[in-house]
C-alpha atoms as a PDB file:
ATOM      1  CA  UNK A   1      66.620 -40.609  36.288  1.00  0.00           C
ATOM      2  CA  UNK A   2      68.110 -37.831  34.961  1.00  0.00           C
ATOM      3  CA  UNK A   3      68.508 -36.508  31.416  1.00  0.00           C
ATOM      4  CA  UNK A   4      71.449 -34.122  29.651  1.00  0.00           C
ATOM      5  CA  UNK A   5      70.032 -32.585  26.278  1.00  0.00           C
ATOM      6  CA  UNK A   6      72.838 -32.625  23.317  1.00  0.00           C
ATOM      7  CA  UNK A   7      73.930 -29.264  21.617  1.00  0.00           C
ATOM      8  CA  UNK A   8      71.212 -26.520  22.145  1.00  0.00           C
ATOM      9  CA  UNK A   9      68.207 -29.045  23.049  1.00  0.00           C
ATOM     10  CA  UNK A  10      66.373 -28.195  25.950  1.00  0.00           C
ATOM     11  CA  UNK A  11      63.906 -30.605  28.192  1.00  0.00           C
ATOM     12  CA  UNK A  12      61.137 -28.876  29.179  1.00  0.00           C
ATOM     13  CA  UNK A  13      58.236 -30.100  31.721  1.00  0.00           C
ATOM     14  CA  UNK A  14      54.567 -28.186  30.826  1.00  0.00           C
ATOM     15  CA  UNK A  15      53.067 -26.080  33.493  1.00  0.00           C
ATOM     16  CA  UNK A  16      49.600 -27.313  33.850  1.00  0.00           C
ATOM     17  CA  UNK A  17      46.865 -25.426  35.670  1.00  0.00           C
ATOM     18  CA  UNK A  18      43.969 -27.180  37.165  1.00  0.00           C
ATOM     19  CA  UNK A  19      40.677 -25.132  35.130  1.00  0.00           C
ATOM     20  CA  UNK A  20      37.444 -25.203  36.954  1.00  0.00           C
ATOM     21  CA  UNK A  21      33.904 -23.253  36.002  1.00  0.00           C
ATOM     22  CA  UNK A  22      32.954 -20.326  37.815  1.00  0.00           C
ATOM     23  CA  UNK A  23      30.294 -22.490  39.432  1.00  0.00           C
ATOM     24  CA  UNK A  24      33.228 -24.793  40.254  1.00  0.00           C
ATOM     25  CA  UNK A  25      32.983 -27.688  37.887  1.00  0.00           C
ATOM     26  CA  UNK A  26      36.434 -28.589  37.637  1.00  0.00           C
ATOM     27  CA  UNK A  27      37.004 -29.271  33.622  1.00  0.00           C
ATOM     28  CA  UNK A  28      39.447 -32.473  33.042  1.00  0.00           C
ATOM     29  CA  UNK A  29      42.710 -32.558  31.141  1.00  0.00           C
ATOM     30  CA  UNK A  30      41.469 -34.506  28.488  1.00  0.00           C
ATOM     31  CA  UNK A  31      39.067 -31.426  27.309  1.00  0.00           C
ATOM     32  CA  UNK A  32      41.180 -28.638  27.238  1.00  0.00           C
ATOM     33  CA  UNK A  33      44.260 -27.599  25.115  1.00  0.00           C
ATOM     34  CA  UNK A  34      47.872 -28.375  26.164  1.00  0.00           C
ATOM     35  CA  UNK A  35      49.471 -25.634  28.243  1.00  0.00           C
ATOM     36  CA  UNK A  36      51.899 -23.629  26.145  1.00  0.00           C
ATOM     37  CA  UNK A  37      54.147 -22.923  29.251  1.00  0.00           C
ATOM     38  CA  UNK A  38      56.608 -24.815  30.950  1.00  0.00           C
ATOM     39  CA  UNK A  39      59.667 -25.035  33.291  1.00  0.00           C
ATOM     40  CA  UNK A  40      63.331 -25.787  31.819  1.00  0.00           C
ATOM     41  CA  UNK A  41      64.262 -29.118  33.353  1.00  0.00           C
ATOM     42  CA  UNK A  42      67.511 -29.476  31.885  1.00  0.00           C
ATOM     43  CA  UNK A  43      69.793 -27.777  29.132  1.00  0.00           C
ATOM     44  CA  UNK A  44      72.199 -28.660  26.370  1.00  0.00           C
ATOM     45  CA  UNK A  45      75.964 -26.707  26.866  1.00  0.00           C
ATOM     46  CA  UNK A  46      74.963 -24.901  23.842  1.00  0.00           C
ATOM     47  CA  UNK A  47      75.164 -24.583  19.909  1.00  0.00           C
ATOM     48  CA  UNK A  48      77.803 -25.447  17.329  1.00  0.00           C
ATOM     49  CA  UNK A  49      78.525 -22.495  15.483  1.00  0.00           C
ATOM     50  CA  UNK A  50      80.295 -22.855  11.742  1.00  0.00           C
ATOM     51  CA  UNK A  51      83.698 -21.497  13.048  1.00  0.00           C
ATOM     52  CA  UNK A  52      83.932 -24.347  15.473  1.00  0.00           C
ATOM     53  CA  UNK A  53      83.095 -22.022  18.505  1.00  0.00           C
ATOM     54  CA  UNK A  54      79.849 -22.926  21.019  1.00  0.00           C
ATOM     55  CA  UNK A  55      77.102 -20.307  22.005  1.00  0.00           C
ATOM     56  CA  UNK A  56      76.010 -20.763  25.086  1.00  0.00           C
ATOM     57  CA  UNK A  57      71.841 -21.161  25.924  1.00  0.00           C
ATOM     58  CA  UNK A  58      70.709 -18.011  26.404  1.00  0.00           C
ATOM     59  CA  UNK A  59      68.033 -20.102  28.811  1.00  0.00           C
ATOM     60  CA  UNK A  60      68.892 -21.740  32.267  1.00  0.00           C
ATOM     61  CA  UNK A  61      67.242 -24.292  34.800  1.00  0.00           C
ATOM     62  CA  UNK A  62      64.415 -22.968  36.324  1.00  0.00           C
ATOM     63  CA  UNK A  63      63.077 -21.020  33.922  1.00  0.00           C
ATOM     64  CA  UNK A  64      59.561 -20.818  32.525  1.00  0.00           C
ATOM     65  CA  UNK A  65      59.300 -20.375  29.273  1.00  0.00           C
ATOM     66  CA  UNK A  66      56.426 -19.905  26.439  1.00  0.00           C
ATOM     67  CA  UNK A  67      56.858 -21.971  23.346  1.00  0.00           C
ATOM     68  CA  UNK A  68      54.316 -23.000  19.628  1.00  0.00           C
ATOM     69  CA  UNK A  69      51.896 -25.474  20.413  1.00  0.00           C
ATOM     70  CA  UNK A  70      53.439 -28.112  18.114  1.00  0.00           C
ATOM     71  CA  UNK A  71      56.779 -27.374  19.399  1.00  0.00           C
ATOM     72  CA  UNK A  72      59.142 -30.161  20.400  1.00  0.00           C
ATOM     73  CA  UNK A  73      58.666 -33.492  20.857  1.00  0.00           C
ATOM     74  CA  UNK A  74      57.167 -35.620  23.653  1.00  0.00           C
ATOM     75  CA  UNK A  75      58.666 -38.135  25.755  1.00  0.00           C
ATOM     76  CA  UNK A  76      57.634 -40.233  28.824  1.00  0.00           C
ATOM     77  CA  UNK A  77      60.529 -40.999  31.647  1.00  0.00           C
ATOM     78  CA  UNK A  78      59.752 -42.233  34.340  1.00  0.00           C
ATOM     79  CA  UNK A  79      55.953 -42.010  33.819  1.00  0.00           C
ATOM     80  CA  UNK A  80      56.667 -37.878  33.386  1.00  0.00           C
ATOM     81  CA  UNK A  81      55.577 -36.149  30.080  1.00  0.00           C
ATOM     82  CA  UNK A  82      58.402 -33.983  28.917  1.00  0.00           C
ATOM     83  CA  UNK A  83      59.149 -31.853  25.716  1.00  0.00           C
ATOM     84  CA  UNK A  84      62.454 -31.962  24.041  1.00  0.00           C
ATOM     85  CA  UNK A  85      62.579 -29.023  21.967  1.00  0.00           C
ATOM     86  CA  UNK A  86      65.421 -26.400  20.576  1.00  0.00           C
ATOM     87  CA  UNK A  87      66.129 -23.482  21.824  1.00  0.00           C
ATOM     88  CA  UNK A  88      65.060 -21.686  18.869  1.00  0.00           C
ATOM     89  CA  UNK A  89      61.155 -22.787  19.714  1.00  0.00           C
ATOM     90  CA  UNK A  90      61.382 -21.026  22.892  1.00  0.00           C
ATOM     91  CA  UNK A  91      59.038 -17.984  21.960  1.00  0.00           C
ATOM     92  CA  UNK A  92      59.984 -16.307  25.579  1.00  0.00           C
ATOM     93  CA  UNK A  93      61.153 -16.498  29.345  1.00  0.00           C
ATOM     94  CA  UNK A  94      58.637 -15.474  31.516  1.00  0.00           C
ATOM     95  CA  UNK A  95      59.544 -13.211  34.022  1.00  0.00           C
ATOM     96  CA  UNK A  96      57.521 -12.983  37.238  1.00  0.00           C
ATOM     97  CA  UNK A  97      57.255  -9.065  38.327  1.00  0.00           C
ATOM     98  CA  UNK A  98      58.994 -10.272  41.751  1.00  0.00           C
ATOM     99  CA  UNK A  99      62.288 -10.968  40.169  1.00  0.00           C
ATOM    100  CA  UNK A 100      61.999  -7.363  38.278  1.00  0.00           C
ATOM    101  CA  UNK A 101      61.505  -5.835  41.913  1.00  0.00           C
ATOM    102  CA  UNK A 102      64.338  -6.882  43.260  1.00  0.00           C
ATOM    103  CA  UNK A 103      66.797  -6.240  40.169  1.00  0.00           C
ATOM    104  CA  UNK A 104      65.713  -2.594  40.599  1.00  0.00           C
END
């Protein structure tokens, strides 16, 4: 199914990392935090200024982002945990040092 996010709303999926013990105990879901990192799944076409105008996302498909721990809000679809959230609790866009290589 898919899913278009109104005005500057952003879906977001969380990017969760398997955590294991040095002596290789792997540690469940259930006992650790939420990850505060995530992929954009989908984006809004951007935000309603006062004049009338819209500003574009300044985020895209694709990218992973950081965002606050209590930021957004969860929904299931399709048995998939995703965070709807502004684009104003994005904290960041992570940017992987292979993409900076091969701007430069």
């Amino acid at each position: 199914m898919k899913i278009r996010p109104l005005y500057d709303r952003v879906i977001v999926k969380r990017i969760e990392k398997q955590r294991q013990t040095a002596s290789g105990i792997v540690i469940p879901d259930s006992a650790t935090e939420k990850p505060e990192q995530g992929e954009v799944l989908a984006v809004g076409h951007g935000r309603a200024l006062a004049d009338g105008s819209v500003r574009p996302l300044a985020v895209k498909v694709g990218d992973a982002v950081l965002f606050g721990k209590y930021a957004g809000q969860t929904v299931k679809l399709d048995g998939e945990e995703l965070l709807v959230m502004r684009e104003e609790d994005i904290l960041g866009v992570i940017e992987h040092a292979a993409t900076n290589a091969k701007a430069a």
